[in-house]
N, C-alpha and C. Protein backbone atom coordinates (compact mmCIF):
# COMPACT_ATOMS: atom_id res chain seq x y z
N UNK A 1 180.43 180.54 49.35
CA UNK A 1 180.17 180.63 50.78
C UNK A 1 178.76 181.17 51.04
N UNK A 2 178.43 182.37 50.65
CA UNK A 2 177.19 182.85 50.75
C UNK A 2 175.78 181.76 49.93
N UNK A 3 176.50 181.14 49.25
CA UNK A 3 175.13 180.11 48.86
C UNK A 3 174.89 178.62 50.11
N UNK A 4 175.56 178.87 51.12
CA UNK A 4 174.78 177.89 52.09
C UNK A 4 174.69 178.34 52.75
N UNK A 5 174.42 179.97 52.97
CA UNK A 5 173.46 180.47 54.01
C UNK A 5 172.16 180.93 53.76
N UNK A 6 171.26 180.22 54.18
CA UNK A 6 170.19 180.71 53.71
C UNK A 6 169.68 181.81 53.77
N UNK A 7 168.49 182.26 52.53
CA UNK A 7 168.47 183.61 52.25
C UNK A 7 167.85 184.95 53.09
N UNK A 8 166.70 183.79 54.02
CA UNK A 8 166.04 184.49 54.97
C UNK A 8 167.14 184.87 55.83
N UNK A 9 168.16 184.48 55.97
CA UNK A 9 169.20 185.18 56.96
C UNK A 9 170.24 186.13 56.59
N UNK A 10 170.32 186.19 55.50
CA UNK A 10 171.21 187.06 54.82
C UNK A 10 170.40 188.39 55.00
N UNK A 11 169.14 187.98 54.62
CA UNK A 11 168.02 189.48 54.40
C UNK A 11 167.75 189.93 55.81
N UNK A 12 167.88 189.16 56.50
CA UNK A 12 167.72 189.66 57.97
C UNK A 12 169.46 190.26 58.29
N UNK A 13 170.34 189.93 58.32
CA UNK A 13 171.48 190.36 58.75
C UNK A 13 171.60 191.40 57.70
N UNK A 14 171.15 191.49 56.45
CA UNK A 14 171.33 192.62 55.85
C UNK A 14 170.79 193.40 56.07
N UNK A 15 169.86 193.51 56.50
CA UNK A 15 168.70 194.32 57.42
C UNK A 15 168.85 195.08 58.63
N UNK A 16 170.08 194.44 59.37
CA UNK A 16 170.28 195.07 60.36
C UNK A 16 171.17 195.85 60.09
N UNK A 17 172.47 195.29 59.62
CA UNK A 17 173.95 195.97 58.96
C UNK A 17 173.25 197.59 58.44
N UNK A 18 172.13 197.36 57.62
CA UNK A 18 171.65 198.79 56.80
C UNK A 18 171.46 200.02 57.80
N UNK A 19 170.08 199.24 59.28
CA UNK A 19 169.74 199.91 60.21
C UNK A 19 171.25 200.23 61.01
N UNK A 20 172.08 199.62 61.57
CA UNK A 20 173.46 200.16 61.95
C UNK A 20 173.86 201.39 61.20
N UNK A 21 174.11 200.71 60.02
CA UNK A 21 174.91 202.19 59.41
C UNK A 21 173.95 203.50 58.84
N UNK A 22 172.65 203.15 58.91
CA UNK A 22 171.85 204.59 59.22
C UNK A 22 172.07 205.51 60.02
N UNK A 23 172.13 204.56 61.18
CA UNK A 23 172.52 205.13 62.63
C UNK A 23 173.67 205.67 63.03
N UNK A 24 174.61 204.85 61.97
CA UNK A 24 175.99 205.43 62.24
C UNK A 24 176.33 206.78 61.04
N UNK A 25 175.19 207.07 59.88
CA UNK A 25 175.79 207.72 59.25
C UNK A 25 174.85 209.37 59.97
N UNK A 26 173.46 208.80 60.51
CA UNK A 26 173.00 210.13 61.50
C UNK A 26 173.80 210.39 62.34
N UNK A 27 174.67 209.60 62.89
CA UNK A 27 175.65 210.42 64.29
C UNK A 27 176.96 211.19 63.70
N UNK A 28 177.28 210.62 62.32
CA UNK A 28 178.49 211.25 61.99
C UNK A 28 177.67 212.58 61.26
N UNK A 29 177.14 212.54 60.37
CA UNK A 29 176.22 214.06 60.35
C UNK A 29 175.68 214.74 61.45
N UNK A 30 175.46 214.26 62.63
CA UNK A 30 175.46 215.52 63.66
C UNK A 30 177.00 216.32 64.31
N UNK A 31 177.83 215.11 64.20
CA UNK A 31 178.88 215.51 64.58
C UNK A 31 179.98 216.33 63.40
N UNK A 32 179.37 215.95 62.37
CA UNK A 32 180.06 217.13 61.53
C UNK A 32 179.79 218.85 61.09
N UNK A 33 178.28 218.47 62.00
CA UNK A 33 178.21 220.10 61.54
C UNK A 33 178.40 220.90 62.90
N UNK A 34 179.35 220.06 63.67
CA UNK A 34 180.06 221.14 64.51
C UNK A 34 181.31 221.64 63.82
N UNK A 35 181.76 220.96 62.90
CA UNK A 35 183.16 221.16 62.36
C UNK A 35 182.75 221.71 60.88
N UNK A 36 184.03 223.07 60.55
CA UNK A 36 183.67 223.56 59.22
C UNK A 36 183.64 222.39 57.93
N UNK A 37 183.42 222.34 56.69
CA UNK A 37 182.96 221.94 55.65
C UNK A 37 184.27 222.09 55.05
N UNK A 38 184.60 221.28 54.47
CA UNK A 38 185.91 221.82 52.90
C UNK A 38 185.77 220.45 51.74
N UNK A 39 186.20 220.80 50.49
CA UNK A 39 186.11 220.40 49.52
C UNK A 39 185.80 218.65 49.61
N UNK A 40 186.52 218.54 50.47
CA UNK A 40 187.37 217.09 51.02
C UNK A 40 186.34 216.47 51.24
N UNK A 41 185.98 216.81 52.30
CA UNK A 41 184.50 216.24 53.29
C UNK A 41 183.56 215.90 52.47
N UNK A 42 183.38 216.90 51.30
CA UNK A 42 182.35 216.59 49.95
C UNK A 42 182.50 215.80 49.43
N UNK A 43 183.46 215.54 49.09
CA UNK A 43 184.16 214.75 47.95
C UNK A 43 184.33 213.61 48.12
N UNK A 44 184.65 213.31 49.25
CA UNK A 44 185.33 211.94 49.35
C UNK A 44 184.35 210.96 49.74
N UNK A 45 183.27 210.99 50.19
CA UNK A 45 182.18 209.93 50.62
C UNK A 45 181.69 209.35 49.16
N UNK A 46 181.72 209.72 48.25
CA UNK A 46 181.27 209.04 46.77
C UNK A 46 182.77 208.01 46.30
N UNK A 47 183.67 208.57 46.27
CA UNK A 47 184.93 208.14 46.15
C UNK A 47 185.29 206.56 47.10
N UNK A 48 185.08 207.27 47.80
CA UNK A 48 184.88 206.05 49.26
C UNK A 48 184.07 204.76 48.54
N UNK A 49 182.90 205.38 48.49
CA UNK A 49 181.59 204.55 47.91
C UNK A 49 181.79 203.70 47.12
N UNK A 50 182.54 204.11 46.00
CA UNK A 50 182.62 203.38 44.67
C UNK A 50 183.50 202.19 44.67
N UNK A 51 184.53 202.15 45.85
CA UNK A 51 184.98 200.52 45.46
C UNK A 51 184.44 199.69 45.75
N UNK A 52 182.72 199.98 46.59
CA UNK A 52 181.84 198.78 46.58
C UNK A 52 181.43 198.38 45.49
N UNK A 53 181.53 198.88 44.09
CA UNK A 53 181.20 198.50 42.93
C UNK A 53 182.09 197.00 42.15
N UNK A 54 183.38 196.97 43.79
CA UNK A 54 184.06 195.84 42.60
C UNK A 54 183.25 194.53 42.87
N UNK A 55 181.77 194.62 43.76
CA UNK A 55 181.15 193.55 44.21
C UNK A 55 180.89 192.77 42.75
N UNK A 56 180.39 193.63 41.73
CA UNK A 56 179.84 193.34 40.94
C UNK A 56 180.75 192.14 39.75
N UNK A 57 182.43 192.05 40.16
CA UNK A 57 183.38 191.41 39.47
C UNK A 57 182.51 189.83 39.71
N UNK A 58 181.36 189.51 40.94
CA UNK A 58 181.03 188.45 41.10
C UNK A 58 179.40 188.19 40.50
N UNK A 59 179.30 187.26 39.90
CA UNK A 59 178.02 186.93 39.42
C UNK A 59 176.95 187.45 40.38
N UNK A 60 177.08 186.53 41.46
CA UNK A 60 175.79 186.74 42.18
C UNK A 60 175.62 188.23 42.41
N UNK A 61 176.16 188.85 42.43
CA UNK A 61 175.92 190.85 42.78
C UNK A 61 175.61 191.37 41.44
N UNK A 62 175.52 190.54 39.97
CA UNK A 62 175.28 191.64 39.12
C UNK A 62 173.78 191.74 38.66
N UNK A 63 173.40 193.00 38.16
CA UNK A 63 172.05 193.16 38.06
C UNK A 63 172.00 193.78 36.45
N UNK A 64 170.44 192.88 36.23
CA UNK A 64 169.90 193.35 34.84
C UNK A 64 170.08 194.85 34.30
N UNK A 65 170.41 194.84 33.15
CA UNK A 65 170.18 196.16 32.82
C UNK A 65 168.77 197.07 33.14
N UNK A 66 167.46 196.71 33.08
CA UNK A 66 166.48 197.11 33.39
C UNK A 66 166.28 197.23 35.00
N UNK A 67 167.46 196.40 35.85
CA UNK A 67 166.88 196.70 37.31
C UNK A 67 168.29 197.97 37.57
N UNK A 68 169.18 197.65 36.70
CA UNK A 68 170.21 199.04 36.91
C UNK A 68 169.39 200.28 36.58
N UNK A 69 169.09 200.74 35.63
CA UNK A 69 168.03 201.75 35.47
C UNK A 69 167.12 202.26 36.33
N UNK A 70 166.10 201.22 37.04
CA UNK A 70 165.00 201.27 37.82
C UNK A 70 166.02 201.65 39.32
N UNK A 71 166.87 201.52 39.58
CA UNK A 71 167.95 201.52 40.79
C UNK A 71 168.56 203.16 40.81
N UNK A 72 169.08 203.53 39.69
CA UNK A 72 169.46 204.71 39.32
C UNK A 72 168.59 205.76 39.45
N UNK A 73 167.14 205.08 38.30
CA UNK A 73 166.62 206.28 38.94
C UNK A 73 166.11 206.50 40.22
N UNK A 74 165.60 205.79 41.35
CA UNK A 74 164.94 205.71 42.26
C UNK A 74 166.10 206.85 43.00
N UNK A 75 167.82 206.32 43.12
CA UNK A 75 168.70 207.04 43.94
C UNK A 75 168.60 208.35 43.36
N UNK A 76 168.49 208.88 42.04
CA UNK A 76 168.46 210.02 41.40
C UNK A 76 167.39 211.31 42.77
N UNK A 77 165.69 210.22 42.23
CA UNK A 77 164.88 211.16 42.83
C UNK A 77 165.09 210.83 44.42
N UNK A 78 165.59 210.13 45.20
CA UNK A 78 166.06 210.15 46.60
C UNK A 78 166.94 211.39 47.13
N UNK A 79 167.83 211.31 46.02
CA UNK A 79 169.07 212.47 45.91
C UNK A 79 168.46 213.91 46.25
N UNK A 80 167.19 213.79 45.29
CA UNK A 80 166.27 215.47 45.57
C UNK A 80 165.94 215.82 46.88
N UNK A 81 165.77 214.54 47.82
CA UNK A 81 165.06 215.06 48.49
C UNK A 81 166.39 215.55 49.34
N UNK A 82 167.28 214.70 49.50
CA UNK A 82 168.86 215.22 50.50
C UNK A 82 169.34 216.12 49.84
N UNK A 83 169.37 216.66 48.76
CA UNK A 83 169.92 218.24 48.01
C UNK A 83 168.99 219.17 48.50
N UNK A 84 167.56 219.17 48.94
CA UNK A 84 166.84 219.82 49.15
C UNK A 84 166.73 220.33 50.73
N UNK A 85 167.42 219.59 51.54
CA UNK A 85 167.36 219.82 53.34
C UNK A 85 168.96 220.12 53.62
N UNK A 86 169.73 219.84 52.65
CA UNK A 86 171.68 220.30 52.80
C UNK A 86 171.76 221.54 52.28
N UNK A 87 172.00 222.47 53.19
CA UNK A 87 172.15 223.52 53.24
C UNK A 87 173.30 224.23 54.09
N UNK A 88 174.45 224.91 53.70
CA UNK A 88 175.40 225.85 54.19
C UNK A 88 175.16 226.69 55.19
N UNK A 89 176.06 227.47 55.97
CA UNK A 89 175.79 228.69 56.50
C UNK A 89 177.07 228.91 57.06
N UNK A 90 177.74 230.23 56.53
CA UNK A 90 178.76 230.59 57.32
C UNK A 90 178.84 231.32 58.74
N UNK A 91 179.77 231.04 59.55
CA UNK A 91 180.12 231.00 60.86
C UNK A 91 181.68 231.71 60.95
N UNK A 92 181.50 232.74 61.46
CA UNK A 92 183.06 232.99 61.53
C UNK A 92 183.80 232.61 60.51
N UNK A 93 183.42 233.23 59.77
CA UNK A 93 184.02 233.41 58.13
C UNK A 93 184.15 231.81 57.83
N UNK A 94 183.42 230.74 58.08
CA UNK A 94 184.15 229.69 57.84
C UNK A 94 182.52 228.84 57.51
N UNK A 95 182.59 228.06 56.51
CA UNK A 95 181.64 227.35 56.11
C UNK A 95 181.24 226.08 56.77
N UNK A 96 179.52 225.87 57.04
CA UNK A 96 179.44 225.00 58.53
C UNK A 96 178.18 224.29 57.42
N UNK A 97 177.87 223.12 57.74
CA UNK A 97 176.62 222.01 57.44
C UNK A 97 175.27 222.78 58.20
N UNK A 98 174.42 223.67 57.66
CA UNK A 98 173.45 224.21 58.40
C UNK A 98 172.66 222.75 59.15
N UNK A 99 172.13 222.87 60.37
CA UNK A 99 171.39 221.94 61.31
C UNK A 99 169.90 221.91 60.70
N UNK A 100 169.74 220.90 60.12
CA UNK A 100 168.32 220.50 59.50
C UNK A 100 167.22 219.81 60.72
N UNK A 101 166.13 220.22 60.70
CA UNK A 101 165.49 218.96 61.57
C UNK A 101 164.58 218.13 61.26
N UNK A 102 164.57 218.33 59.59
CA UNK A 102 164.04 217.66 58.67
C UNK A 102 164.98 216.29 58.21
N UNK A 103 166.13 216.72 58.45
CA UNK A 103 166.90 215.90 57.52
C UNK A 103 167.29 214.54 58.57
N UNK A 104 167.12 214.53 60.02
CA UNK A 104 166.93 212.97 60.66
C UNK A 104 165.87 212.42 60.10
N UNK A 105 164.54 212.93 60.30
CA UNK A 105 163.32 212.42 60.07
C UNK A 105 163.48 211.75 58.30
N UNK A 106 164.16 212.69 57.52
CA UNK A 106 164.35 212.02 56.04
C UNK A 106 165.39 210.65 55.70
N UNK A 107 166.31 210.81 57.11
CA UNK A 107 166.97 209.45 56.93
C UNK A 107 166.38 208.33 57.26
N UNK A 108 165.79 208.70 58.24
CA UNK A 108 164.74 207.53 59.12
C UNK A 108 164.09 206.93 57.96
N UNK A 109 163.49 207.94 57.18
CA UNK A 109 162.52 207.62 56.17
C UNK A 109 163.21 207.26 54.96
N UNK A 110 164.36 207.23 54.78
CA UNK A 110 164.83 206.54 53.75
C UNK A 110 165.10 205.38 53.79
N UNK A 111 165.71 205.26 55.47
CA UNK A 111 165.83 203.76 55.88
C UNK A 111 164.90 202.76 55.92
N UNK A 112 163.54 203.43 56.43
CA UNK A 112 162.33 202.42 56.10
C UNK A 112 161.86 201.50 55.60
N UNK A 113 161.79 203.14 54.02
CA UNK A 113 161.54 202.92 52.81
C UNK A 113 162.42 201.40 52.18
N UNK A 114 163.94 201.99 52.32
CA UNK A 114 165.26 200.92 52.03
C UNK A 114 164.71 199.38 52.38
N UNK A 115 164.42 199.00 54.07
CA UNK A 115 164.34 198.01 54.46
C UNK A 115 163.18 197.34 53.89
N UNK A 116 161.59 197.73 54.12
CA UNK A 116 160.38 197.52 53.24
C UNK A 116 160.64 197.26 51.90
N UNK A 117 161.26 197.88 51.02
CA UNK A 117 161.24 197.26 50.22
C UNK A 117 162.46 195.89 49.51
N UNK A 118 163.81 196.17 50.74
CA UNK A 118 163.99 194.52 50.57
C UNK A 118 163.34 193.51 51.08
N UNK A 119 162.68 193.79 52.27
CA UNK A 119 161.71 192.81 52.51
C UNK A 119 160.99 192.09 51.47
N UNK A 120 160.32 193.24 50.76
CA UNK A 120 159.05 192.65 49.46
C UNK A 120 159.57 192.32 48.37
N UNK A 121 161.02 193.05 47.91
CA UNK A 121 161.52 192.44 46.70
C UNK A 121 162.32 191.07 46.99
N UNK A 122 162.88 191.04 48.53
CA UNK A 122 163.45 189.70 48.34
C UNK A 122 162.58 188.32 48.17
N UNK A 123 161.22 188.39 47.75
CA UNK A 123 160.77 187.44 47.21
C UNK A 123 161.08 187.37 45.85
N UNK A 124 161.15 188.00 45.14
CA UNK A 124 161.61 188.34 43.85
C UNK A 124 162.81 188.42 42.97
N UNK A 125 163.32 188.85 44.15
CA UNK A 125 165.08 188.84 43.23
C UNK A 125 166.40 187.94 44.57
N UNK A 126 167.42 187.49 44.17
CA UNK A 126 168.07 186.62 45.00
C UNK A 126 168.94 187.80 45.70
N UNK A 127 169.09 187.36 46.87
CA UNK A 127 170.01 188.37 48.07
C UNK A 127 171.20 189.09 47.05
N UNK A 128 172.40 188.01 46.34
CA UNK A 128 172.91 188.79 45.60
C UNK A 128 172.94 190.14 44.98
N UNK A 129 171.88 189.65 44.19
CA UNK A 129 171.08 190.86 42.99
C UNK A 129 170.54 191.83 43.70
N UNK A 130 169.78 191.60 44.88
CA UNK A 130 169.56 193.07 45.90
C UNK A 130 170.08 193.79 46.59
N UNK A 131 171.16 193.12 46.77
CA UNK A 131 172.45 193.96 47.19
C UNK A 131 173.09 194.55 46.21
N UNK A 132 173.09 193.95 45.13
CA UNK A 132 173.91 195.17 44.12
C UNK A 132 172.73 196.20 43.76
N UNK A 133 171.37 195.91 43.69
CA UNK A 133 170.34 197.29 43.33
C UNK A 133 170.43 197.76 44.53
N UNK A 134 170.59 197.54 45.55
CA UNK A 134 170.68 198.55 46.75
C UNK A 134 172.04 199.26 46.82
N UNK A 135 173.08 198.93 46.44
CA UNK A 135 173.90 199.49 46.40
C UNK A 135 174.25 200.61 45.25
N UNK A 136 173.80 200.27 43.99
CA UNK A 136 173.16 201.19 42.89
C UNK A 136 172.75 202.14 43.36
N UNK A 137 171.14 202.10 43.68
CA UNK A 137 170.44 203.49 44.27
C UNK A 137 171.02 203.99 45.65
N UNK A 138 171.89 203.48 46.18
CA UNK A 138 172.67 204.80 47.05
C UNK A 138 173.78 205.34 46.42
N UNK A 139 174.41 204.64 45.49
CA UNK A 139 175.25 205.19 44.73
C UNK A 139 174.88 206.17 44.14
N UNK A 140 173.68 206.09 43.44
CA UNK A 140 173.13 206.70 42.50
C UNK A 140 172.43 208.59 43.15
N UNK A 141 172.45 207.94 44.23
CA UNK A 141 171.52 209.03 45.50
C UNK A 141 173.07 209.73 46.40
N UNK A 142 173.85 209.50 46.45
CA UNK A 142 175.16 210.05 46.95
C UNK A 142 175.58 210.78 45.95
N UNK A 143 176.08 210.32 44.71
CA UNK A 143 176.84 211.31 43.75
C UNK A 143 176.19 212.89 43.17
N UNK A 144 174.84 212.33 42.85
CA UNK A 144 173.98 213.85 42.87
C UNK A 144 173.89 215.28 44.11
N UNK A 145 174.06 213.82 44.97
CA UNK A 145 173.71 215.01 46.12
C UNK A 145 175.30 215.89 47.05
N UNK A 146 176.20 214.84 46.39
CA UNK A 146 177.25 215.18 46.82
C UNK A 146 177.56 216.57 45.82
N UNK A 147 177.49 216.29 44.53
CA UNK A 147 177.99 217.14 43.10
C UNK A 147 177.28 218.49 43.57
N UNK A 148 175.79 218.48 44.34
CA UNK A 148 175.05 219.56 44.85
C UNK A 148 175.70 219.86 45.84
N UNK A 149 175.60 219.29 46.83
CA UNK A 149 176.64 220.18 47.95
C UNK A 149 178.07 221.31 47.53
N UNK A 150 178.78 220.10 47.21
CA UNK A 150 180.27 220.68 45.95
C UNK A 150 179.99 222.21 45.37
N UNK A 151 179.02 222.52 44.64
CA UNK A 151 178.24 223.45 43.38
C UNK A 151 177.96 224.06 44.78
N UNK A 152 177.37 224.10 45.27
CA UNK A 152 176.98 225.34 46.41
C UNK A 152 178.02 225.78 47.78
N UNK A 153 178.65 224.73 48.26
CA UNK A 153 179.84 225.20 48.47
C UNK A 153 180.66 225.91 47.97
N UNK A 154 180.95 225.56 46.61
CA UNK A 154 182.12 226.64 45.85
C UNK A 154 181.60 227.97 45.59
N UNK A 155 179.86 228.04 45.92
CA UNK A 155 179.85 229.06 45.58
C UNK A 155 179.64 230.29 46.80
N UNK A 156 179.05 229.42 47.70
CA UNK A 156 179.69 230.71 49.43
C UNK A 156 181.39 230.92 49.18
N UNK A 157 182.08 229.70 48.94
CA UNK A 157 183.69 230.13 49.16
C UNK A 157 183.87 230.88 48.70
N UNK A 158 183.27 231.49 46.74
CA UNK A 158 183.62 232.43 46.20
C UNK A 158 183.33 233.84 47.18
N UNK A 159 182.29 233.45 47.54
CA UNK A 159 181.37 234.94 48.20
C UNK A 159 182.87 235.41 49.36
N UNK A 160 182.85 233.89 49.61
CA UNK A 160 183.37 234.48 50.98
C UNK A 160 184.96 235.27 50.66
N UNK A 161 185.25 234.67 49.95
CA UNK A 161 186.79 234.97 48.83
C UNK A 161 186.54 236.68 48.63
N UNK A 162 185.75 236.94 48.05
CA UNK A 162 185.13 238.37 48.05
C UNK A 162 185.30 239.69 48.97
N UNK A 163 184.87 238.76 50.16
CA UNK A 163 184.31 239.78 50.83
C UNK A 163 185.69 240.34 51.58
């Protein structure tokens, strides 16, 4: 099915779908750090994530070993920069998503980044194959940053367990 739609339209509708759910994943991060934090909330957005991996059961979504790598790491060092602006703070004994005002401006800028460069690689690699490296490096950029959240969460709970 997807091979008689042409590609310039796929990359454009994929293009937008990305910008949507930017937008939709900045509104659900503002609206969660009105509500406390628990294990769950951490956890489960990677979990979630991963049955987009059964894309790959289809030819057209699978990618070279050398562009899996180059995908991984890119989400790796992406990951730094969202481990680096997610930050805690307790509230009435209860653990809250501290309010970044760095961290819109870093989605914006991830999204950019994201779209620019399917633009320039989709001369290069077929819609398929860029959808599975795009889906890679957020994979790859979620699980780090999630495992960081997790690791610093457990460790206010201890504090807070403490006190």
């Amino acid at each position: 099915m997807i091979a008689n739609i042409p590609s310039h339209y796929l990359i454009i509708g994929s293009t937008v779908m990305a910008v949507f759910m930017g937008v939709f994943v900045m509104f659900v991060r503002v609206r969660s750090q009105k509500k406390p934090v628990n294990a769950k909330k951490i956890l489960i957005p990677p979990f979630a994530m991963s049955t987009g991996g059964l894309m790959f059961i289809f030819e057209q979504f699978r990618v070279p070993p050398m562009q899996i790598l180059e995908a991984v790491l890119a989400g790796i060092v992406f990951s730094f920069v969202l481990i680096a602006t997610s930050k805690f703070e307790v509230r009435d004994n209860e653990i809250y998503m501290k309010r970044s005002k760095a961290f819109f401006f870093i989605l914006v800028g991830l999204l950019v980044i994201r779209v620019l460069a399917k633009v320039i690689l989709s001369d290069s690699f077929n819609v398929g194959e860029l959808g599975g490296m795009f889906w890679i490096l957020a994979f790859s950029m979620l699980w780090p940053w999630r495992i960081a959240m997790y690791i610093q969460y457990k460790k206010i709970e201890k504090t807070l367990a403490m006190v």
